[in-house]
Each structure stands twice: as C-alpha cells, then as structure tokens.
C-alpha atoms as a PDB file:
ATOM      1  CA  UNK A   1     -69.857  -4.427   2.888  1.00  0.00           C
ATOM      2  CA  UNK A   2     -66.181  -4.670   2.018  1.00  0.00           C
ATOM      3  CA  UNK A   3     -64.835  -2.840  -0.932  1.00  0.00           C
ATOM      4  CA  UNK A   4     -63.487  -4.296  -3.876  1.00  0.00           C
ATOM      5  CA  UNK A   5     -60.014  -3.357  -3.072  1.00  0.00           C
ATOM      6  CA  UNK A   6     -59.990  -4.869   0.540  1.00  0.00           C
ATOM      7  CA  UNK A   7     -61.022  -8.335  -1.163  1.00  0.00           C
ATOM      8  CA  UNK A   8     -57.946  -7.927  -3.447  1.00  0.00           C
ATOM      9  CA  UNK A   9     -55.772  -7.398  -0.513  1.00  0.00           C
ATOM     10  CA  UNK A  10     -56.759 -10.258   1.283  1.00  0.00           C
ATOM     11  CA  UNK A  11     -57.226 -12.181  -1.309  1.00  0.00           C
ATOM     12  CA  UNK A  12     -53.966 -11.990  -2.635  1.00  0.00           C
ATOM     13  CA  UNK A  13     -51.115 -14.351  -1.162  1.00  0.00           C
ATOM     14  CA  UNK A  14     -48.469 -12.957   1.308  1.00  0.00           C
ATOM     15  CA  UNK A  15     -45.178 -13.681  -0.133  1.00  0.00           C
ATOM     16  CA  UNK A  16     -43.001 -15.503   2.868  1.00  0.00           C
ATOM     17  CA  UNK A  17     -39.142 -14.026   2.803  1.00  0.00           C
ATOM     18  CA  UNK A  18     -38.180 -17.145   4.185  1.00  0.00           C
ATOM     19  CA  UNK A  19     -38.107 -18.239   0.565  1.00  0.00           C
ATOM     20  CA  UNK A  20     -35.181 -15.992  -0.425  1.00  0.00           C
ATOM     21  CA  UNK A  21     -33.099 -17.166   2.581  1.00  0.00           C
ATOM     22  CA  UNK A  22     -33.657 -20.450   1.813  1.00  0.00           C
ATOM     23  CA  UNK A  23     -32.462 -20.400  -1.917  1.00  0.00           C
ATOM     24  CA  UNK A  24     -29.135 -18.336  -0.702  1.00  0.00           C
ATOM     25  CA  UNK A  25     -28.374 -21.017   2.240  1.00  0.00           C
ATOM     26  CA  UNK A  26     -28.830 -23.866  -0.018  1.00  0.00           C
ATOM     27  CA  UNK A  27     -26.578 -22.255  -3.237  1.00  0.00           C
ATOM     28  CA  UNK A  28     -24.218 -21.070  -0.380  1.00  0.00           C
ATOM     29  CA  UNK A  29     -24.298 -24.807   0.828  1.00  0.00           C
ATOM     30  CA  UNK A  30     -23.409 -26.283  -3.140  1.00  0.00           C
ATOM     31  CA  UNK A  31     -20.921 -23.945  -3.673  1.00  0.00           C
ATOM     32  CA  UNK A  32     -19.129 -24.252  -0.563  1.00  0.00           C
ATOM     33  CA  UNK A  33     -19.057 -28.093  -0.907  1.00  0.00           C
ATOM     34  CA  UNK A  34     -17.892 -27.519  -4.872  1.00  0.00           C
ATOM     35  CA  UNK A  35     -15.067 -25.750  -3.647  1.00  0.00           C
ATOM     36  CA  UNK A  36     -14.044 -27.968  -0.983  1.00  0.00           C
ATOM     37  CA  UNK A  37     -14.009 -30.603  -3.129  1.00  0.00           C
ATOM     38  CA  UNK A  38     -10.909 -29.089  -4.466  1.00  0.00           C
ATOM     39  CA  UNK A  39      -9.189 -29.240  -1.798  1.00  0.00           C
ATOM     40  CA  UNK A  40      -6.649 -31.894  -1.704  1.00  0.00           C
ATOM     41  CA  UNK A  41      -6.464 -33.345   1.430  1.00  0.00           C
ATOM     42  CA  UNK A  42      -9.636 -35.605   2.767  1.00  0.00           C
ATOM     43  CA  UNK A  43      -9.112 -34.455   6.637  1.00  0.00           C
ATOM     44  CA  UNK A  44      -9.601 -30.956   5.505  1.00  0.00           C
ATOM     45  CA  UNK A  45     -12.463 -31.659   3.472  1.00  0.00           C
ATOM     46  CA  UNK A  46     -14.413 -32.663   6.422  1.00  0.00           C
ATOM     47  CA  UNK A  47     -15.297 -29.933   8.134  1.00  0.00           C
ATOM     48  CA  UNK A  48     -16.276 -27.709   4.981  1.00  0.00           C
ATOM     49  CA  UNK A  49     -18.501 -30.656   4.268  1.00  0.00           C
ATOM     50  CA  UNK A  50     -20.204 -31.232   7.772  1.00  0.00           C
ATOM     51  CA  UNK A  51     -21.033 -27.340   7.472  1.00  0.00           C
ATOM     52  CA  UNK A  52     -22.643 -27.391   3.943  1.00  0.00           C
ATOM     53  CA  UNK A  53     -24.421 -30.325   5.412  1.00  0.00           C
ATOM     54  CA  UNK A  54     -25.617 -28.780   8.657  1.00  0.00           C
ATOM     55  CA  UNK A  55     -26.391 -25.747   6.408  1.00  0.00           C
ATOM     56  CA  UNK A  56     -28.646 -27.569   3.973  1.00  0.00           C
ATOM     57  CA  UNK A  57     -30.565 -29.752   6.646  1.00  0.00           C
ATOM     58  CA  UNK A  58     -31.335 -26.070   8.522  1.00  0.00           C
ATOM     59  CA  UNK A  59     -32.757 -24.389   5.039  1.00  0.00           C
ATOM     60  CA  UNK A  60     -34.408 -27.202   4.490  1.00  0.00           C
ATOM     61  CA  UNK A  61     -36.040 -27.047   8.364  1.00  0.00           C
ATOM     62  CA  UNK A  62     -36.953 -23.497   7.407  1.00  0.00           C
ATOM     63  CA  UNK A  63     -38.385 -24.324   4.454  1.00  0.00           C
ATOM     64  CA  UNK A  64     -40.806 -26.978   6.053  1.00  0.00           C
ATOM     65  CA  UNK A  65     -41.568 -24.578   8.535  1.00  0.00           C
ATOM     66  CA  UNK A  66     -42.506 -21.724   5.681  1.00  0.00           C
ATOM     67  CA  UNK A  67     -44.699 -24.294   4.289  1.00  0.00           C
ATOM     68  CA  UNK A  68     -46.248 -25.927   6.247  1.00  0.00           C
ATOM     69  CA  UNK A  69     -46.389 -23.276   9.535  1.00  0.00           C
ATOM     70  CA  UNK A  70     -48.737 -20.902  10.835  1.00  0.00           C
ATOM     71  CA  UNK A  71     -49.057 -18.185   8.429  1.00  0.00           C
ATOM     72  CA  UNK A  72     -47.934 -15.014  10.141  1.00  0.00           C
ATOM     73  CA  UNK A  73     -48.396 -11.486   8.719  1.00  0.00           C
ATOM     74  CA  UNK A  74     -45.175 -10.096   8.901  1.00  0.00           C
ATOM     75  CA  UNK A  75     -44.433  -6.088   8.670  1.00  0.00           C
ATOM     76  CA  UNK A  76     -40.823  -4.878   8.262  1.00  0.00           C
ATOM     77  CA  UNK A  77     -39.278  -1.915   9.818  1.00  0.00           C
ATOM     78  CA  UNK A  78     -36.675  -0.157   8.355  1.00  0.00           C
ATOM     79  CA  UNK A  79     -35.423   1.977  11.102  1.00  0.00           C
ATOM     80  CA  UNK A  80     -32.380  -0.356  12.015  1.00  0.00           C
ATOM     81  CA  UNK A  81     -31.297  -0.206   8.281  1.00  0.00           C
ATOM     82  CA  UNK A  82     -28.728   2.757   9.154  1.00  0.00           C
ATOM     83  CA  UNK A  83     -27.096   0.565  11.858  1.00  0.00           C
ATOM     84  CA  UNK A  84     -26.567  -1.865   9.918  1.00  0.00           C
ATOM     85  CA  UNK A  85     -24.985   0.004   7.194  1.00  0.00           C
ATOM     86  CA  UNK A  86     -22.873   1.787   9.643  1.00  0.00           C
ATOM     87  CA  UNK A  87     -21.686  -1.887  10.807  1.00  0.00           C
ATOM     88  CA  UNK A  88     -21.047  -3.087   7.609  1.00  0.00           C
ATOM     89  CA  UNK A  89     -18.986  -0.353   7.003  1.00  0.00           C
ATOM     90  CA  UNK A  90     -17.335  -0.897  10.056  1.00  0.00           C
ATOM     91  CA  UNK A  91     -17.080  -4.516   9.312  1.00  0.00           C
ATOM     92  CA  UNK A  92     -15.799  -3.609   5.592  1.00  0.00           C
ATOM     93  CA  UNK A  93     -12.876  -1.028   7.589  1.00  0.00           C
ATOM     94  CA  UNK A  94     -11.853  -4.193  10.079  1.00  0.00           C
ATOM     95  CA  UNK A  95     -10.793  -6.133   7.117  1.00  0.00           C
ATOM     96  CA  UNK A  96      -9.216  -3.734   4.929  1.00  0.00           C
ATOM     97  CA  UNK A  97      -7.039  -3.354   8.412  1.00  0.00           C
ATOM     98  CA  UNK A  98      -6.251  -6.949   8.925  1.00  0.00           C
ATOM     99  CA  UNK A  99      -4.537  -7.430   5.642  1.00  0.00           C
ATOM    100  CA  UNK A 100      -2.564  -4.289   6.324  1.00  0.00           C
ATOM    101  CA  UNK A 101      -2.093  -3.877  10.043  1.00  0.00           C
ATOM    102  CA  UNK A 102      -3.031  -7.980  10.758  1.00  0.00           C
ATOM    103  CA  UNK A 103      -5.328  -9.899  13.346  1.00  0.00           C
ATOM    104  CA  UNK A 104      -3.742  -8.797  16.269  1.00  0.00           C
ATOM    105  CA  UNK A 105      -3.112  -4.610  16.043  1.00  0.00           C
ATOM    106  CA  UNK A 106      -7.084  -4.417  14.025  1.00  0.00           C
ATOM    107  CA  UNK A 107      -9.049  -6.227  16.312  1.00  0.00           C
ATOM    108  CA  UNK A 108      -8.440  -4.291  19.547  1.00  0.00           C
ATOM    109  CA  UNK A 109      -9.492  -1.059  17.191  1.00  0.00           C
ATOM    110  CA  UNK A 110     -12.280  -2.823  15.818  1.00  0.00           C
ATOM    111  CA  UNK A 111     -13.573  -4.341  19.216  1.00  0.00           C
ATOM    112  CA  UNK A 112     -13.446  -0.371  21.029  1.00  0.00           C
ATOM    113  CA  UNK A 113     -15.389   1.433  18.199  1.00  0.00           C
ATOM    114  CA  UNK A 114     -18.119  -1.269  17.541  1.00  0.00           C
ATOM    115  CA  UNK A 115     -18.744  -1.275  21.166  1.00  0.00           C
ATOM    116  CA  UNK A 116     -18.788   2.222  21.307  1.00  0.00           C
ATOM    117  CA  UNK A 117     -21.013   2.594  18.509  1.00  0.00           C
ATOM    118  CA  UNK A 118     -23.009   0.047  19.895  1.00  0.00           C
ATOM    119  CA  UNK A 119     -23.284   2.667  22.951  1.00  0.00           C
ATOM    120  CA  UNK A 120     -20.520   0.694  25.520  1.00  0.00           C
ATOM    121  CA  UNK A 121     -19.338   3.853  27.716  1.00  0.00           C
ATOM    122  CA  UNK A 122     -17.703   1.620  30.285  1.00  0.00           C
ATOM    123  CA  UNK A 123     -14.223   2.371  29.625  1.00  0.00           C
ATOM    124  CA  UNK A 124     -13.273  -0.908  32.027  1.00  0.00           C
ATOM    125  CA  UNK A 125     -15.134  -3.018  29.797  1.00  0.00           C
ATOM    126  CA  UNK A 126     -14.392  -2.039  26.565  1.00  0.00           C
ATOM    127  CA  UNK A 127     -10.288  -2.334  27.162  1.00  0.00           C
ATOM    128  CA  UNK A 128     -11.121  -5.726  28.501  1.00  0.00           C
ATOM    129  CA  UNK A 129     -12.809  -7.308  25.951  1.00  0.00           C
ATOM    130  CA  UNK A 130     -10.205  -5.320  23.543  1.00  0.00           C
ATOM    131  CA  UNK A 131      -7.270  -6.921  25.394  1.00  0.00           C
ATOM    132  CA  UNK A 132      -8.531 -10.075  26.340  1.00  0.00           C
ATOM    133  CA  UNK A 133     -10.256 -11.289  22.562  1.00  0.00           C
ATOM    134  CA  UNK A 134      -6.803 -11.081  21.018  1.00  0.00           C
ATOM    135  CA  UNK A 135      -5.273 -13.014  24.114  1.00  0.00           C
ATOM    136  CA  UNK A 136      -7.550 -15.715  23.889  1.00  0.00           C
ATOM    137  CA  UNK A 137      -7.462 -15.936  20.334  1.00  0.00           C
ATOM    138  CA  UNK A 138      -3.934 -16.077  20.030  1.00  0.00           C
ATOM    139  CA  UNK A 139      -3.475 -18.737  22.848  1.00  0.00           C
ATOM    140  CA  UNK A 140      -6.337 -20.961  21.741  1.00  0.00           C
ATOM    141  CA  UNK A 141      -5.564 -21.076  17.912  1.00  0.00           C
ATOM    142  CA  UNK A 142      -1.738 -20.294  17.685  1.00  0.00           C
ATOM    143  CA  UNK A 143      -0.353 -22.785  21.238  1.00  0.00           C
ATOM    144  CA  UNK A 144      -3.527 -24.694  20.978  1.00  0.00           C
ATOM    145  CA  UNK A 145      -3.594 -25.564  17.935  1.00  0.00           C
ATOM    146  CA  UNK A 146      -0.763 -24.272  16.146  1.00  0.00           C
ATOM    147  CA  UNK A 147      -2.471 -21.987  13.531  1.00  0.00           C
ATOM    148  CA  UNK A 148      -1.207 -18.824  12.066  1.00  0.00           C
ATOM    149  CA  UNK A 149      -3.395 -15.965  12.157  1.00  0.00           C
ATOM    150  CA  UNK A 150      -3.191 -13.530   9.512  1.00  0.00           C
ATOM    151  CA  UNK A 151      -0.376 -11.193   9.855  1.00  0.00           C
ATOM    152  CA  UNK A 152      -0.615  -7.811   7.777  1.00  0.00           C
ATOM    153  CA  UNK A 153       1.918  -6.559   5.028  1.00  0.00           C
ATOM    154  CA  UNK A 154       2.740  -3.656   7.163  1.00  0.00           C
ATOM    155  CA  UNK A 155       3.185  -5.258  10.660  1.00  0.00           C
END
C-alpha cells in the first residue's frame, strides 16, 4: 500500500524548465527586433530580423515539443555549476580586456587560459589555435569584408 506522501509526489505535476527558456528566447526575440527597428538603414535591419525570426520559430519548436512530448523526469546536477562560474568569469575578464587591450592582443590570452582550464596541456595546440583564431578573424572580417574589429583604448 503506498503512503499518502508517495501519492502526493506523483500526483503532483513535474514542472518542465523548458518553459523558462522559452519565455527568455521569445522576449530576447521582441526586444532584439524593437531595437533593430531603430536602426536606420533597411539592409542592416535584415539580418537582426532573420535572427529574431529564426529565434522565435525555435522557442516556439521547443515549446511544442514541451507540450506535447514524452514526459521525461528530469534530475539536475549541480556539480558543473563551479565551471561554469569559473568561465563566466573568464568570459567577464576577456571583455573587460578587449575594450582596453582590443580583439587582437585579448583573444590569444583568452584562447590559452580557457583551454588550459579546460585541461589542453598540448602546448602545440594551444599556440595554434591562439595564433591562428586572430589570423583568420582578421583576414575574413577586416580584407574580406572590410570590418573593423574593436580596437582597445590602450592599444
């Protein structure tokens, strides 16, 4: 015979987190296409527009899915929670050193201690991707396409 408090529990409806990410994506999706619409130009509009849109048809997929899905009991773990801390800090330090140092000098610095946090030891690899990420990125979107990348008030 079950006890009163296991019919409670089971009894009682699972709350789906889905939910929350939905309502951020879609008030993330209205006020990112509020704020393009003050933009002045119509090209530039576009693209700020096609990603609201794309954004608002996906949170809208997730929603159906939350609905109308198998029901899955989901538990949460915690014991990432310090990483990601850690990497927001380390995020949070990245751009605090792009508007003083600039794209170019922070991401190198940024690039070798996220991948040694991240637990990267090969020394070969981790001044590749440090040189090369900056090289590409300066190549692709300032010859490509002739866009300035933030500089920093120091540099």
């Amino acid at each position: 015979m079950e006890s009163k408090e296991n019919k409670t529990e089971n009894s009682k409806k699972q709350f789906n987190y889905n939910f929350i990410s939905v309502i951020l994506l879609y008030v993330w999706a209205i006020v990112f296409i509020f704020e393009a619409g003050k933009i002045p130009d119509m090209d530039s509009k576009f693209f700020p527009y096609i990603v609201s849109g794309i954004a608002i048809v996906l949170a809208t997929i997730l929603l159906l899915s939350s609905i109308f899905g198998p029901r899955k009991n989901e538990t949460f773990d915690f014991s990432g929670t310090l990483k990601s801390v850690k990497f927001g800090a380390l995020l949070l330090v990245y751009v605090i050193l792009i508007s003083f140092f600039g794209f170019y000098v922070s991401t190198p610095i940024y690039l070798l201690g996220s991948m040694y946090a991240l637990g990267q030891r090969n020394k070969k690899v981790m001044l590749g991707v440090a040189i090369f990420t900056p090289i590409a990125v300066y190549l692709f979107f300032e010859v490509l396409l002739k866009l300035n990348i933030p500089s920093g008030i120091l540099i």
